[in-house]
Protein backbone atom coordinates (compact mmCIF):
# COMPACT_ATOMS: atom_id res chain seq x y z
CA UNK A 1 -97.44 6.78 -3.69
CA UNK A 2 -94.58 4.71 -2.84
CA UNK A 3 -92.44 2.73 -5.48
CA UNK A 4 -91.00 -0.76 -4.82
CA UNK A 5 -87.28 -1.04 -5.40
CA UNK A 6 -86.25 -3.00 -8.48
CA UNK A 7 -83.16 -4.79 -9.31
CA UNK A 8 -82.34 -2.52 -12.64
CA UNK A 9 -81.64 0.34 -10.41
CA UNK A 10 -82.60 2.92 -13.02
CA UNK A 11 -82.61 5.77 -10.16
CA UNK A 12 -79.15 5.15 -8.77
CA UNK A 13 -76.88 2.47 -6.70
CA UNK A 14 -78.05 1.26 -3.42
CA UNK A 15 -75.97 2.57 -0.24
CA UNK A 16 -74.28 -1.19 0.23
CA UNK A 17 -73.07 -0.84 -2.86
CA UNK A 18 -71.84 2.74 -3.19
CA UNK A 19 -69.74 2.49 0.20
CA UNK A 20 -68.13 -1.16 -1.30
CA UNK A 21 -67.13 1.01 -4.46
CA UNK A 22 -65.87 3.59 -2.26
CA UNK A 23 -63.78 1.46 -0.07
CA UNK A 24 -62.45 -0.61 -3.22
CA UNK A 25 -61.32 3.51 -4.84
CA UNK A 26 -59.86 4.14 -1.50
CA UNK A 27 -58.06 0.99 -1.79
CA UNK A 28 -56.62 1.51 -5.20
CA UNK A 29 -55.74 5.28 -4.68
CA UNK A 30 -53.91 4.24 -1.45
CA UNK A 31 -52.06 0.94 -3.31
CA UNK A 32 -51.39 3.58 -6.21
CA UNK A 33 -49.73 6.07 -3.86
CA UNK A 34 -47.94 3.40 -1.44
CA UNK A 35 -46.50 1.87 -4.80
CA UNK A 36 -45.18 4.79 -6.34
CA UNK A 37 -43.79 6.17 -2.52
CA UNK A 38 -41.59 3.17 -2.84
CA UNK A 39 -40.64 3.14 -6.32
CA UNK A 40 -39.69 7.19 -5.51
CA UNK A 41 -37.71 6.10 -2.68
CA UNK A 42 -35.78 2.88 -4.59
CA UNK A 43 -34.60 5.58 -7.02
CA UNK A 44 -33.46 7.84 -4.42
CA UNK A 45 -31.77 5.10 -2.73
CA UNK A 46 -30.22 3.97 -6.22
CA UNK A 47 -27.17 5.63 -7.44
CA UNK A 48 -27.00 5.35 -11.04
CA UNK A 49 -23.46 4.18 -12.51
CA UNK A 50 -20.93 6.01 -14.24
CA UNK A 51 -21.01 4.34 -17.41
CA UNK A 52 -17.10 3.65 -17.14
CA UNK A 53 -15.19 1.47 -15.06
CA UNK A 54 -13.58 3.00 -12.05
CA UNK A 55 -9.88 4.09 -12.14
CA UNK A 56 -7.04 2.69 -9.92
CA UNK A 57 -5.60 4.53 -7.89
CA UNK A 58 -1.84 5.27 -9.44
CA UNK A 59 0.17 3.24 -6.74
CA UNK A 60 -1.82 0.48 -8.01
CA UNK A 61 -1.03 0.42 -11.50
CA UNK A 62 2.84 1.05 -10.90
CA UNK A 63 3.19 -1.65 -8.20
CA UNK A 64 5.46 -4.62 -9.38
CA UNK A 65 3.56 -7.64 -10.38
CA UNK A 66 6.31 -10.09 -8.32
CA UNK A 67 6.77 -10.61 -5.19
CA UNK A 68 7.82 -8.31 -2.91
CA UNK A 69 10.80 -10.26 -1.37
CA UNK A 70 13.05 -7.48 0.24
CA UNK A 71 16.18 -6.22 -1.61
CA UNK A 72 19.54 -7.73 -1.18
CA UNK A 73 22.25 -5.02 0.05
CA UNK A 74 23.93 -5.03 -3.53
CA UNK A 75 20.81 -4.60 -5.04
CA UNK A 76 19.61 -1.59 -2.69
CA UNK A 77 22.68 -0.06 -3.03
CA UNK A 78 22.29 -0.30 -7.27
CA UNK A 79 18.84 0.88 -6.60
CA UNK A 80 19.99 4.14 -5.21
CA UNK A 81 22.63 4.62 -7.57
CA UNK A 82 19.92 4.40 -10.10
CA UNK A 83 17.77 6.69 -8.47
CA UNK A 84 20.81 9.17 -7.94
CA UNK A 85 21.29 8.95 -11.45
CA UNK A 86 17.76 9.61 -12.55
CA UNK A 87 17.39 12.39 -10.19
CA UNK A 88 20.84 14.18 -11.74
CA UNK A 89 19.57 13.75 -15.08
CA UNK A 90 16.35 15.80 -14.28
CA UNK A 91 17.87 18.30 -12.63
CA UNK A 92 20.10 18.68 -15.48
CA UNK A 93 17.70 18.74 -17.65
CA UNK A 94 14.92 20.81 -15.54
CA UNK A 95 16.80 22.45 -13.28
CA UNK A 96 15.30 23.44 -9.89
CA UNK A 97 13.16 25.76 -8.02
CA UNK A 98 15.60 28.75 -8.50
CA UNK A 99 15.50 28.44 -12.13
CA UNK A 100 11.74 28.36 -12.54
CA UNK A 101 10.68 31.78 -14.30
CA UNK A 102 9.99 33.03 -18.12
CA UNK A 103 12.84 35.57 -16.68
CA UNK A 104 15.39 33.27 -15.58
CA UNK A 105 15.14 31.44 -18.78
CA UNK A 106 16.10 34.35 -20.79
CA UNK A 107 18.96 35.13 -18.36
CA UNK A 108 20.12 31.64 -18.91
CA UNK A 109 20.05 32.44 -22.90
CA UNK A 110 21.63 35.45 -22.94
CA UNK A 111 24.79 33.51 -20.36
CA UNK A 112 24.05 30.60 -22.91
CA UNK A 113 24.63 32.53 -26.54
CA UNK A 114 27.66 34.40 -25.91
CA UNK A 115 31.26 33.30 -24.62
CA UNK A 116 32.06 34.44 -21.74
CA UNK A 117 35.34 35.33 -20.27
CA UNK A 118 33.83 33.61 -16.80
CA UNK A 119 34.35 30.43 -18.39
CA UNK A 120 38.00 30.52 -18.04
CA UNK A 121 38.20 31.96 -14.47
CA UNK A 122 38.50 28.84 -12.17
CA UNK A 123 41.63 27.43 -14.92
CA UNK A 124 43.18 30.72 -14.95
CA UNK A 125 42.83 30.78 -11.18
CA UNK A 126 44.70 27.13 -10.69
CA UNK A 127 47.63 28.97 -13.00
CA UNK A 128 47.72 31.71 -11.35
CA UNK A 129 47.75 29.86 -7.36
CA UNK A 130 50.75 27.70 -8.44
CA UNK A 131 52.34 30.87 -10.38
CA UNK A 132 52.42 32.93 -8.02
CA UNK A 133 54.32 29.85 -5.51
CA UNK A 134 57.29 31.19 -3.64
CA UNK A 135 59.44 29.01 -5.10
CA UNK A 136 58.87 30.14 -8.84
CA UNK A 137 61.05 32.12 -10.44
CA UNK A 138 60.38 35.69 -10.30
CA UNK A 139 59.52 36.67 -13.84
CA UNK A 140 56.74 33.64 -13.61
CA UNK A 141 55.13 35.18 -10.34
CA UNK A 142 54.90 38.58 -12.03
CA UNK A 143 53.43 37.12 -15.08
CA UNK A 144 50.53 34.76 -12.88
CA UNK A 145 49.58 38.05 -11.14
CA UNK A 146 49.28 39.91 -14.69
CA UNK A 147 47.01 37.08 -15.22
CA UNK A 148 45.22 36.90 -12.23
CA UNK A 149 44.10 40.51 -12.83
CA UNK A 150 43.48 40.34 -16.65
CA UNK A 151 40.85 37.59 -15.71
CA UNK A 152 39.28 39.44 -13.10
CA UNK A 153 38.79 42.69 -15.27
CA UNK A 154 37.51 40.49 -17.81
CA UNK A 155 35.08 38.82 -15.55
CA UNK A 156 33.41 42.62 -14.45
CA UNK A 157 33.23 44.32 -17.33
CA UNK A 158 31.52 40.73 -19.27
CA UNK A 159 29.67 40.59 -16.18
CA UNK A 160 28.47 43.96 -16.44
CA UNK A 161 27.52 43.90 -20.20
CA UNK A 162 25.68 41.04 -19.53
CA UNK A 163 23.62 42.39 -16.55
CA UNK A 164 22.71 45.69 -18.91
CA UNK A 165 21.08 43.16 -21.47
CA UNK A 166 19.45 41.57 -19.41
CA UNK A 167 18.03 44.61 -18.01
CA UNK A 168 16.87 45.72 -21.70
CA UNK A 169 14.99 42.57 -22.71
CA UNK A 170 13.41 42.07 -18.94
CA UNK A 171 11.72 45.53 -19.14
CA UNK A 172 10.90 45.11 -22.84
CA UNK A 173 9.35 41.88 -22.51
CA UNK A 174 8.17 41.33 -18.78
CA UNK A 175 7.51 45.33 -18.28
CA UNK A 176 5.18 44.11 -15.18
CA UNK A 177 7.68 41.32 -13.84
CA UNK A 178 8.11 40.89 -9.89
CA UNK A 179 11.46 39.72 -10.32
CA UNK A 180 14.32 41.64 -8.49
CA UNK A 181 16.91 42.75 -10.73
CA UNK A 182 19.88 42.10 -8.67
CA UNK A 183 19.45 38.34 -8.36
CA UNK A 184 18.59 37.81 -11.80
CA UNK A 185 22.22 39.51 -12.10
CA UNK A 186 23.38 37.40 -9.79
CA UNK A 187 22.04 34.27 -11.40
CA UNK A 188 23.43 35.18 -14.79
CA UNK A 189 27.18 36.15 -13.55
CA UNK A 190 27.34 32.71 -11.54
CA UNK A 191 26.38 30.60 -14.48
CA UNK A 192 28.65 32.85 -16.76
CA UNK A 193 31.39 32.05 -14.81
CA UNK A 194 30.38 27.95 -14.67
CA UNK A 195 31.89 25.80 -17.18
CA UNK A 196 29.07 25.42 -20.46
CA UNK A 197 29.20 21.83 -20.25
CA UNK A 198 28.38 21.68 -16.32
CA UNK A 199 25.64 24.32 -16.41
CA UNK A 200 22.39 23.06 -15.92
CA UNK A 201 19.73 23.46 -16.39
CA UNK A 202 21.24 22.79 -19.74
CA UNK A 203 21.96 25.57 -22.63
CA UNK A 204 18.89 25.60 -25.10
CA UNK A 205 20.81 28.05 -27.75
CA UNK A 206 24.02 27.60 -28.95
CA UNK A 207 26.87 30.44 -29.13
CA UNK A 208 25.69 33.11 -31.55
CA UNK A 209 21.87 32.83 -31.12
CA UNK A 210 20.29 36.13 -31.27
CA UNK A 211 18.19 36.23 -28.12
């Protein structure tokens, strides 16, 4: 028995329309994918901001805000004074690469908190070269020589003491140092011998500081 179609379509949706419904889910899948494809590649494509401003470089924030008008030769000349200046003042107050070192800073205070016979070596050595002149008197030759001697004894056996300190607190407090012994001797006889006031990097103990 056959049925005529009606327009309720109680048994299901005609072909037309199921292929139209179809093609319009196709449609929206594909629009769906193709919009989030680009918003996945916008992001990708997007780099997000700090959240802070970006720094300038350091040249930047030093450079004069005048003009740039070259330097007269007076005023380059004062310039490099300056700079001379500045640069003598750090290095007396730093030092330099030589005097880098936990170890060469206690060298320096155990030169720094005793007196040292080294001290008066270069005066007693001006004495003693115009003592011991031809043309002085005898008695005054024999007495710069005296001198000259008494100030070189002095200078090995302080010189000596002072290397076997040194030796006692390096191995008691740097047991693993790689510092060579000798030239940290060496480094604390030369600045034992330099006046206090011209030493530099500058004493950080005074005389009588226990190191």
């Amino acid at each position: 028995m056959h049925r005529a179609p009606t327009f309720g379509y109680p048994f299901g949706v005609p072909s037309l329309f199921r292929r139209k419904s179809t093609d319009l889910v196709d449609e929206s899948v594909t629009t769906v994918t193709t919009d989030e494809e680009s918003a996945a590649a916008l992001r990708r494509s997007h780099t997000p901001g700090k959240g802070r401003e970006t720094p300038k470089r350091p040249g930047a924030a030093r450079r004069p805000a005048g003009s740039s008008k070259p330097l007269s030769k007076e005023e380059a000349k004062e310039r490099r004074r300056q700079l001379r200046a500045e640069a003598a003042a750090e290095f007396r107050r730093e030092g330099g690469p030589r005097d880098r070192g936990p170890e060469r800073l206690l060298a320096r205070n155990v030169v720094d908190s005793r007196r040292t016979v080294g001290t008066w070596f270069f005066g007693g050595a001006l004495i003693v070269l115009i003592g011991s002149n031809a043309a002085m008197p005898p008695v005054v030759r024999l007495v710069s020589n005296l001198l000259w001697g008494a100030l070189a004894l002095g200078v090995v056996i302080d010189s000596i003491l002072i290397s076997r300190k040194i030796k006692k607190l390096v191995r008691e407090r740097f047991p693993r140092t790689d510092q060579r012994m000798g030239s940290l001797y060496l480094y604390a006889i030369m600045r034992s011998i330099t006046f206090r006031r011209m030493r530099a990097p500058e004493p950080r103990v005074t005389i009588g500081t226990p190191v």
